[in-house]
N, C-alpha and C. Protein backbone atom coordinates (compact mmCIF):
# COMPACT_ATOMS: atom_id res chain seq x y z
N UNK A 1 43.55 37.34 15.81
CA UNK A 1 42.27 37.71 15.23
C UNK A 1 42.11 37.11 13.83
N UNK A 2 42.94 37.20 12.89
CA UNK A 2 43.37 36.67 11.79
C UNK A 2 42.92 35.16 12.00
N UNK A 3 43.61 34.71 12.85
CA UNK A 3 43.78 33.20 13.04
C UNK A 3 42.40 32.33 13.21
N UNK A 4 41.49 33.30 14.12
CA UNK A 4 40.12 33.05 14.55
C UNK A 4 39.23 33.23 12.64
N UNK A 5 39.39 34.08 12.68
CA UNK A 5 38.55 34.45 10.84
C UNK A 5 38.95 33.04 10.29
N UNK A 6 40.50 32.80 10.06
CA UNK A 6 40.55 31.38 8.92
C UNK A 6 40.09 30.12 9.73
N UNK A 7 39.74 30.03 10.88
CA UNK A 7 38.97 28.74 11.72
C UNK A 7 37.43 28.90 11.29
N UNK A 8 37.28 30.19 11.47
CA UNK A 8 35.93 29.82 11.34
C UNK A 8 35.45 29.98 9.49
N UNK A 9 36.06 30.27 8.86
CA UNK A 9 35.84 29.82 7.37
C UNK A 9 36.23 28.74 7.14
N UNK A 10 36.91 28.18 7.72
CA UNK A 10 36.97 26.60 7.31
C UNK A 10 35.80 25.36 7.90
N UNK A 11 35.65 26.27 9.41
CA UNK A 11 34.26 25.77 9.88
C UNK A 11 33.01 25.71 9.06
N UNK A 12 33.02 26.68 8.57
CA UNK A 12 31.99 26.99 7.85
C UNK A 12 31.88 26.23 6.64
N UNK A 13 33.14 26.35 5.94
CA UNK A 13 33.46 25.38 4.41
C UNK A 13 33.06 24.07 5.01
N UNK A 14 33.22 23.30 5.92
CA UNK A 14 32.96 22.07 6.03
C UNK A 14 32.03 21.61 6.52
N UNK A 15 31.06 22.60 7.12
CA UNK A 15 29.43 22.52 7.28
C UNK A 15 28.88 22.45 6.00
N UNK A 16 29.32 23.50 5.15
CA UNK A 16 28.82 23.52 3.76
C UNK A 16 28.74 22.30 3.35
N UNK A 17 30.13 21.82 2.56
CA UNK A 17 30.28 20.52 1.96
C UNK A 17 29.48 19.66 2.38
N UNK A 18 29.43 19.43 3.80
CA UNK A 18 29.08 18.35 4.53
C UNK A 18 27.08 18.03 4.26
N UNK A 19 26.85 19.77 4.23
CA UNK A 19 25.24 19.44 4.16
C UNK A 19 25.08 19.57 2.70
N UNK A 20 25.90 19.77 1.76
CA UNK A 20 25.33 19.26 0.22
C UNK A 20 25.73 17.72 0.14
N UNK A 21 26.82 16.87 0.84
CA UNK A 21 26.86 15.41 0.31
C UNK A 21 25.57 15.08 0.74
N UNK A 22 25.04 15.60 2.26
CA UNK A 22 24.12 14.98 2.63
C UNK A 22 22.56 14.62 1.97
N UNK A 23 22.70 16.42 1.27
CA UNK A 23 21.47 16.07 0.30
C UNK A 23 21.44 15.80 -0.56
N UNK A 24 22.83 15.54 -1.41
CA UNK A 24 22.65 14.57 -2.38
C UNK A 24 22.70 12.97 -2.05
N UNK A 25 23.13 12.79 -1.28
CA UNK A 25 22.32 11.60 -0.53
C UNK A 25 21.04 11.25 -0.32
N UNK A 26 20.44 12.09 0.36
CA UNK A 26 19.20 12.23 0.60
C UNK A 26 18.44 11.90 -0.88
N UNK A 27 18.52 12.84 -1.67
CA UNK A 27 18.15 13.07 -3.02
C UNK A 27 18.53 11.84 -4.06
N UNK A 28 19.24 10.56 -3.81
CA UNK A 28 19.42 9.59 -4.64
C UNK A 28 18.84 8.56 -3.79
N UNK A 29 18.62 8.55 -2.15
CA UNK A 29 17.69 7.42 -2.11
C UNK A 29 16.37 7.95 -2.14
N UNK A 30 15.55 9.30 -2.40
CA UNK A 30 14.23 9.63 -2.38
C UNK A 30 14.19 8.93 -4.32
N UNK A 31 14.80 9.08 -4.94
CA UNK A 31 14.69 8.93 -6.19
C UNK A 31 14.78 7.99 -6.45
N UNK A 32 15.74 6.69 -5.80
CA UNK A 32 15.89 5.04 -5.95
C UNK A 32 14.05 4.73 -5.65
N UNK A 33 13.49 5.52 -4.53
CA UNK A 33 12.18 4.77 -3.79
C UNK A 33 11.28 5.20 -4.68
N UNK A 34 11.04 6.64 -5.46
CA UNK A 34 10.37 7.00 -6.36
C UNK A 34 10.43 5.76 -7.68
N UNK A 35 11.60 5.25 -7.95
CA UNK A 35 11.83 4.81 -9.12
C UNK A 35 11.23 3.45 -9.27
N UNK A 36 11.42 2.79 -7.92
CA UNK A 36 10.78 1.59 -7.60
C UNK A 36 8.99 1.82 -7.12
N UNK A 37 8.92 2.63 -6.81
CA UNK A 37 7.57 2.30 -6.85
C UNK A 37 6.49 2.71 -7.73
N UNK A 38 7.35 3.70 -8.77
CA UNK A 38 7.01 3.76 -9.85
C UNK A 38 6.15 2.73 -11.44
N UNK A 39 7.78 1.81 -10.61
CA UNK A 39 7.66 0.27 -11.86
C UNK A 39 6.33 -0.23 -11.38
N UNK A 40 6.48 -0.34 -10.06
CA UNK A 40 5.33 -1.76 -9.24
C UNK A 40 4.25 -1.21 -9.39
N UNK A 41 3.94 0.59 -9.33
CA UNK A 41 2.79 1.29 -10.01
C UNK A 41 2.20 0.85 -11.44
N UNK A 42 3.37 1.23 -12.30
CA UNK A 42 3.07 0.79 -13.66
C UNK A 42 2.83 -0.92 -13.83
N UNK A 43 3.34 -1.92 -13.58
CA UNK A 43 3.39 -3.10 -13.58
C UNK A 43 1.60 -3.84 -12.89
N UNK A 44 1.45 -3.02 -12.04
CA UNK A 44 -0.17 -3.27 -11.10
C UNK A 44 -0.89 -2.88 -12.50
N UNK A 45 -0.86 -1.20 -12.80
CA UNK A 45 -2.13 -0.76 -13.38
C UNK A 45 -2.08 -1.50 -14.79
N UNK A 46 -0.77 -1.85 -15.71
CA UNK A 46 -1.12 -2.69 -16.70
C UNK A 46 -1.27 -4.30 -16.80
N UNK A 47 -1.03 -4.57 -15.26
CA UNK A 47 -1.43 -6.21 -15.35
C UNK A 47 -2.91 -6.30 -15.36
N UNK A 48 -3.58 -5.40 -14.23
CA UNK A 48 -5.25 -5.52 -13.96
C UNK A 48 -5.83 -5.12 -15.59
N UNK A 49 -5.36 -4.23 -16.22
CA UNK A 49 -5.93 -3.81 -17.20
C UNK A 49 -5.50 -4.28 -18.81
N UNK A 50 -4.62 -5.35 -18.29
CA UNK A 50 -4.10 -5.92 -19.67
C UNK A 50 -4.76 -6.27 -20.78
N UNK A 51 -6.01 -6.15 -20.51
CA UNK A 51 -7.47 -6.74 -21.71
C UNK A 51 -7.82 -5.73 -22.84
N UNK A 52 -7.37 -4.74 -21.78
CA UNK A 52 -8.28 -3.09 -22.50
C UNK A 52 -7.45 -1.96 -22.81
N UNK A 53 -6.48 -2.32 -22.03
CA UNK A 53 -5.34 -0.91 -22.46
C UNK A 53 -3.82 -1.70 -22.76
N UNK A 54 -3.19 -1.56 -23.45
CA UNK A 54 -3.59 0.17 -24.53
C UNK A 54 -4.27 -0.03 -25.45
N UNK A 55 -4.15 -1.27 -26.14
CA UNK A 55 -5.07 -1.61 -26.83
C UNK A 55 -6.25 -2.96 -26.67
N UNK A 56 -7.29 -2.47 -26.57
CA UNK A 56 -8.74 -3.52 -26.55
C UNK A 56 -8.21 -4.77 -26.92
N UNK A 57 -8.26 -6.05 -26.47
CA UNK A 57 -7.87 -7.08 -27.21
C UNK A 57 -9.07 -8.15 -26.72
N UNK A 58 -9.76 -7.93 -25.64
CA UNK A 58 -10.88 -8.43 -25.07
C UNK A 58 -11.91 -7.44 -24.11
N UNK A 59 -12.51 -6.41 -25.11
CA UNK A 59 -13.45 -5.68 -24.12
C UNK A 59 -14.59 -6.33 -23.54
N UNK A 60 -14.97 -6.27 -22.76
CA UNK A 60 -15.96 -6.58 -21.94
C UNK A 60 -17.62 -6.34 -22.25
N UNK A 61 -18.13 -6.97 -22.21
CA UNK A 61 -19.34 -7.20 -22.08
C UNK A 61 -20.06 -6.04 -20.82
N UNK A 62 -19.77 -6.32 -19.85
CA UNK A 62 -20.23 -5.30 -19.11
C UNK A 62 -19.10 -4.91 -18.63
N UNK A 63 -18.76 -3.50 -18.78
CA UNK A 63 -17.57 -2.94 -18.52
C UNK A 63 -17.59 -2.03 -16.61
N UNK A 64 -18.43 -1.77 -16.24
CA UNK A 64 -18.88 -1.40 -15.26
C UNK A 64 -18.21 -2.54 -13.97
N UNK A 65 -19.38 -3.79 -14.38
CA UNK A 65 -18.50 -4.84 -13.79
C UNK A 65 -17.46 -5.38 -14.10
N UNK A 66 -16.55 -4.76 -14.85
CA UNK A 66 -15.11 -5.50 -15.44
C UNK A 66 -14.34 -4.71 -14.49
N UNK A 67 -14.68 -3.31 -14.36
CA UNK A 67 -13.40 -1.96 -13.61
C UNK A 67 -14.00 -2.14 -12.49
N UNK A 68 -15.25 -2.53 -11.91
CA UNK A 68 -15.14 -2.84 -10.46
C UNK A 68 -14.61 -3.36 -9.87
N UNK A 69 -14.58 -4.79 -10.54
CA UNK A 69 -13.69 -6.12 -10.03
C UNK A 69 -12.14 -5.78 -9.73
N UNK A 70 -11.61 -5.14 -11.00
CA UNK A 70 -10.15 -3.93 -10.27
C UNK A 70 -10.51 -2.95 -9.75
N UNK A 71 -10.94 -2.52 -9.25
CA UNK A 71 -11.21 -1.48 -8.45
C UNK A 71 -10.28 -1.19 -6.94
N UNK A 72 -10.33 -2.32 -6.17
CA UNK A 72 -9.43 -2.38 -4.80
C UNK A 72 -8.20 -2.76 -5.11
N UNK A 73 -7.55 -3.82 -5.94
CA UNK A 73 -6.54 -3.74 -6.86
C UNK A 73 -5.56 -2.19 -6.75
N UNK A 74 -6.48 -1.48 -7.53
CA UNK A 74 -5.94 -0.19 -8.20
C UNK A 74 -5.90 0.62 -7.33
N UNK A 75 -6.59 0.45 -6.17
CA UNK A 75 -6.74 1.68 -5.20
C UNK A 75 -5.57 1.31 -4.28
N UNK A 76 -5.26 0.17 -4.31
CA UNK A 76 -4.17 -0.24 -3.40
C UNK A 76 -3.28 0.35 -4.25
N UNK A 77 -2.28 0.04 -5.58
CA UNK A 77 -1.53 0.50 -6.20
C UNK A 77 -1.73 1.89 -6.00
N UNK A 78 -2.49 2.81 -6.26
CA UNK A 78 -2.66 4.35 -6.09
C UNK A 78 -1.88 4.86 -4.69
N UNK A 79 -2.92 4.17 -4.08
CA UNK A 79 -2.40 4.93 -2.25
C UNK A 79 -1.17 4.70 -1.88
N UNK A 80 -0.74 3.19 -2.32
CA UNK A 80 0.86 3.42 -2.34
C UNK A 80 2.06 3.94 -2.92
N UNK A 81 1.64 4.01 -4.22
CA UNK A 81 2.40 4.62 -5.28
C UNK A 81 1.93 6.31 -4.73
N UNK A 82 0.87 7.07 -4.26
CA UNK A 82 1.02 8.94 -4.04
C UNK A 82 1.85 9.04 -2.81
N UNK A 83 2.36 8.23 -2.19
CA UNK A 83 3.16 8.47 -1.10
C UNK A 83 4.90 8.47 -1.39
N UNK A 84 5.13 8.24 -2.54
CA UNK A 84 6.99 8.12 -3.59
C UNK A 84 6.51 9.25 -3.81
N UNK A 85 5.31 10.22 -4.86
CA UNK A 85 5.17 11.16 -5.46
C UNK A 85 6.08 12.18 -4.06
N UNK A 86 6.50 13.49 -5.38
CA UNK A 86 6.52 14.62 -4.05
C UNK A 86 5.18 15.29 -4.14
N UNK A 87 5.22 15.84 -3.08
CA UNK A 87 4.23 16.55 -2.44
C UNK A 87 2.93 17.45 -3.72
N UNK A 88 4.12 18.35 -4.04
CA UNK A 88 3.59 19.24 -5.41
C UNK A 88 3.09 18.29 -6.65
N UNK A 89 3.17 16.99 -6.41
CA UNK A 89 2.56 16.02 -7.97
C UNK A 89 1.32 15.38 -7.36
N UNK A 90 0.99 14.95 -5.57
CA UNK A 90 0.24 14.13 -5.69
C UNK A 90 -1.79 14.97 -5.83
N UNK A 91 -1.63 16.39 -5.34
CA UNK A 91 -3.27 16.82 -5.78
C UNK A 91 -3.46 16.10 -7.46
N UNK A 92 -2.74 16.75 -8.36
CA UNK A 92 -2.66 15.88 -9.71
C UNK A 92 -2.74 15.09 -10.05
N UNK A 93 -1.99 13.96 -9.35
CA UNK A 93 -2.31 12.63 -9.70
C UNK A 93 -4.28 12.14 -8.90
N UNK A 94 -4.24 12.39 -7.86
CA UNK A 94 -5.19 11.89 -7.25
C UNK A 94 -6.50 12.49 -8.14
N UNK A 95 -5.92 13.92 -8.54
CA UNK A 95 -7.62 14.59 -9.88
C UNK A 95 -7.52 13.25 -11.06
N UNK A 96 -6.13 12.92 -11.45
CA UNK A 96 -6.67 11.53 -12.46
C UNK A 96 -6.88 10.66 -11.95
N UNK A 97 -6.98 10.23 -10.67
CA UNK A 97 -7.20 9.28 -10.61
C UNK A 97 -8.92 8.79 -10.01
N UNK A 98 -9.43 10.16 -9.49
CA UNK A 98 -10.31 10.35 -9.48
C UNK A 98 -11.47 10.92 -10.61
N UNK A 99 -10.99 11.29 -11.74
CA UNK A 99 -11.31 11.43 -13.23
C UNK A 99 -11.25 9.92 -13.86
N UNK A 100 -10.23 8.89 -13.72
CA UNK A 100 -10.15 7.77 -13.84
C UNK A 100 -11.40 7.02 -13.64
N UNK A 101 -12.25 7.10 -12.31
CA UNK A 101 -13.14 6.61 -11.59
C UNK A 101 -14.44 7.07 -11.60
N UNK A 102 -14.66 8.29 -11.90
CA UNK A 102 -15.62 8.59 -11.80
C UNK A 102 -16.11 9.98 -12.63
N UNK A 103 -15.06 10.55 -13.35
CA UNK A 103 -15.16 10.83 -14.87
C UNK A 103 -14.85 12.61 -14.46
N UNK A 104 -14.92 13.48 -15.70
CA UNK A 104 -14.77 14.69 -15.66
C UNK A 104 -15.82 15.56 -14.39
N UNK A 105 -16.83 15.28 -15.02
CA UNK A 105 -17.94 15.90 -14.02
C UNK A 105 -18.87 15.14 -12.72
N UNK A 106 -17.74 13.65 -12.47
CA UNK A 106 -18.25 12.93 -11.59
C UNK A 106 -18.41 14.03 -10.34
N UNK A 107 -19.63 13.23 -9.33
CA UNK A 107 -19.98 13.69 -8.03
C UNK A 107 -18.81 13.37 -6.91
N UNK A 108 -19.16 14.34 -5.86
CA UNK A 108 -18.17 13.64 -4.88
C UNK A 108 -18.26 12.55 -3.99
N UNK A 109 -19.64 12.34 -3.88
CA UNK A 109 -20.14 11.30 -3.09
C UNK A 109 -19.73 9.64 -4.00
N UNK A 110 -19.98 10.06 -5.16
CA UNK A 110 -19.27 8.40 -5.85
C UNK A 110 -18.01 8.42 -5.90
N UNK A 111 -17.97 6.30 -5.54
CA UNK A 111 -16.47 6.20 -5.32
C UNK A 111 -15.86 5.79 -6.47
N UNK A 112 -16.47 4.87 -7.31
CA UNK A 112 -16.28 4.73 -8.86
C UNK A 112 -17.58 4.42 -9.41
N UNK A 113 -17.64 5.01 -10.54
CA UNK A 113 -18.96 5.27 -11.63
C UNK A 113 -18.26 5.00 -12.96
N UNK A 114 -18.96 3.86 -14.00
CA UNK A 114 -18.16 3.78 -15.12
C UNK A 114 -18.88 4.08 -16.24
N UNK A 115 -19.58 5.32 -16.10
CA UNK A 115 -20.92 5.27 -17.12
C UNK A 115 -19.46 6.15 -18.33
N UNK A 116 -18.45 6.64 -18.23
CA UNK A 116 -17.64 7.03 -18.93
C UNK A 116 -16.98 6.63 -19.97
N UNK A 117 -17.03 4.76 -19.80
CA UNK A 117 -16.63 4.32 -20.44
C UNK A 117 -17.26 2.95 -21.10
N UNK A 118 -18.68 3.31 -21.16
CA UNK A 118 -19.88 2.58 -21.87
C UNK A 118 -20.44 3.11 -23.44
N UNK A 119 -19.56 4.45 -23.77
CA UNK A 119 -20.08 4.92 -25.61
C UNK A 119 -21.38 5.12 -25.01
N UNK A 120 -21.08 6.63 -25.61
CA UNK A 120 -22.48 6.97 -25.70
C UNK A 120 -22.59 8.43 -26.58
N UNK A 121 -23.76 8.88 -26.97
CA UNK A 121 -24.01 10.26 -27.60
C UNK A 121 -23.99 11.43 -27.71
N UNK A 122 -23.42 12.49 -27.53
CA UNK A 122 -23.64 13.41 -26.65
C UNK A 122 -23.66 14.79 -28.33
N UNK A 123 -24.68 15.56 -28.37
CA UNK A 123 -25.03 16.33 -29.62
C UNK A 123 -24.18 15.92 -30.87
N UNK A 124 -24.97 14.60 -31.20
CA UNK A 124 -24.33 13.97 -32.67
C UNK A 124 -23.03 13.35 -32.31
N UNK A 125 -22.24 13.68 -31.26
CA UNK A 125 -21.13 13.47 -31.50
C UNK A 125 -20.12 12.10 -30.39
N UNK A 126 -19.57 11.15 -30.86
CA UNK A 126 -20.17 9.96 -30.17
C UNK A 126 -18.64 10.14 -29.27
N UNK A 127 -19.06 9.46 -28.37
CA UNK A 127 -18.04 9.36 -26.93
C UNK A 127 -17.18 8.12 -27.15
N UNK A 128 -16.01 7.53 -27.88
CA UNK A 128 -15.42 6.16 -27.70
C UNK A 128 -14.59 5.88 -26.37
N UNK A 129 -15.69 4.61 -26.04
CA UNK A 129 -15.12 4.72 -24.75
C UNK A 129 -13.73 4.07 -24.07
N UNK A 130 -12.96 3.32 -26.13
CA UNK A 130 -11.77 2.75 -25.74
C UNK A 130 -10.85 4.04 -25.44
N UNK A 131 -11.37 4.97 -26.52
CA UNK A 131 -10.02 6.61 -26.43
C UNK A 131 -10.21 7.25 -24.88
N UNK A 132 -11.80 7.19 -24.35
CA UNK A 132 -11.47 7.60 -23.01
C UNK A 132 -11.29 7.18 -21.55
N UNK A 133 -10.70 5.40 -22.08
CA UNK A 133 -10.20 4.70 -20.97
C UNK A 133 -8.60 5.20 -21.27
N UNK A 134 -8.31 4.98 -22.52
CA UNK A 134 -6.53 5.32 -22.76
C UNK A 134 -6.62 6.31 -22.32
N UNK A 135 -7.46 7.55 -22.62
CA UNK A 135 -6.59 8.96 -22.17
C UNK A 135 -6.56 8.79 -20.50
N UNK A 136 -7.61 8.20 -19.80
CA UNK A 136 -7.81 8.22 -18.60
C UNK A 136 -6.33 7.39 -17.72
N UNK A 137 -6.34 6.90 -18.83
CA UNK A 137 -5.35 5.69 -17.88
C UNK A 137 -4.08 6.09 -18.19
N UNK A 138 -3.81 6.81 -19.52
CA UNK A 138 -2.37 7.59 -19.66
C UNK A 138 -2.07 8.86 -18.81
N UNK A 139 -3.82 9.68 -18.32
CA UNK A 139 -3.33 10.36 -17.50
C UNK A 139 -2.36 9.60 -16.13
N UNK A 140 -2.66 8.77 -15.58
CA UNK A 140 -2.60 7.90 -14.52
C UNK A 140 -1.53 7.71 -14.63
N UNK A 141 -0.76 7.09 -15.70
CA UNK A 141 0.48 6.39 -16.06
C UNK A 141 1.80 7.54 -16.24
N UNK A 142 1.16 8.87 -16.51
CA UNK A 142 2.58 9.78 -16.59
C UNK A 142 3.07 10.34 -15.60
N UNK A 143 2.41 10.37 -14.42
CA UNK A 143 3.25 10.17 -12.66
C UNK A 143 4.10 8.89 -13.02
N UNK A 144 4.20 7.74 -13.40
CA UNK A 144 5.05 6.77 -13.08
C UNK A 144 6.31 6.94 -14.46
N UNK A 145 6.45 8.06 -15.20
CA UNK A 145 7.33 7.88 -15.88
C UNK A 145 8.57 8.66 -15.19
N UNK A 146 9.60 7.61 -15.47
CA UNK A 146 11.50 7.72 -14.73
C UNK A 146 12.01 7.86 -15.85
């Protein structure tokens, strides 16, 4: 009887062990794939936007048609990069990235609207629309920090 008890605690000890190497396994290649698609995230959204963020060095004339033209660009980077996210980060990311596009109080029916980042007035108090491409785009960018 004795003999049966220390078999099956050792059974048991080596199920144990066996399913924590596994998830730390598990858990260093979910984090290698996070890490990499992280970079190619970050590397997309500051190549398309290298003009304007972080800092303006050639703003645009018409800025509407400047973020359209990246527009499929970025949406490609997005949809691939919320699929590394876990589960619990990507509603979050997708609210900036949809705040990104189509602003705080954008509609749901628009797919990108850039009236957000054209300066404008709002009771005396003026909207810069370089501070609310950075904040927009730093929201964006702190999912990809490793």
């Amino acid at each position: 009887m004795e003999e049966n008890l220390i078999n099956i605690e050792t059974a048991l000890a080596s199920i144990l062990v066996a399913a924590f190497v596994a998830y730390f396994a598990y858990r260093t290649v979910v984090r290698k794939q996070y890490v990499e698609a992280a970079e190619k995230f970050r590397e997309s959204v500051l190549g398309q936007l290298k003009d304007i963020y972080p800092i303006a060095t050639d703003w645009p004339d018409s800025m509407d048609c400047y973020l359209s033209n990246k527009f499929s660009a970025l949406q490609n980077s997005v949809t691939t990069f919320e699929f590394a996210l876990p589960w619990y980060k990507r509603y979050f990311f997708n609210r900036a990235w949809r705040i990104y596009r189509v602003g705080e109080n954008g509609r749901d029916q628009d797919k990108q609207c850039y009236h957000q980042y054209l300066g404008f007035t709002i009771d005396d108090h003026y909207i810069d629309p370089r501070k609310q491409l950075n904040k927009n785009v730093d929201r964006l960018l702190k999912y990809a920090k490793t």
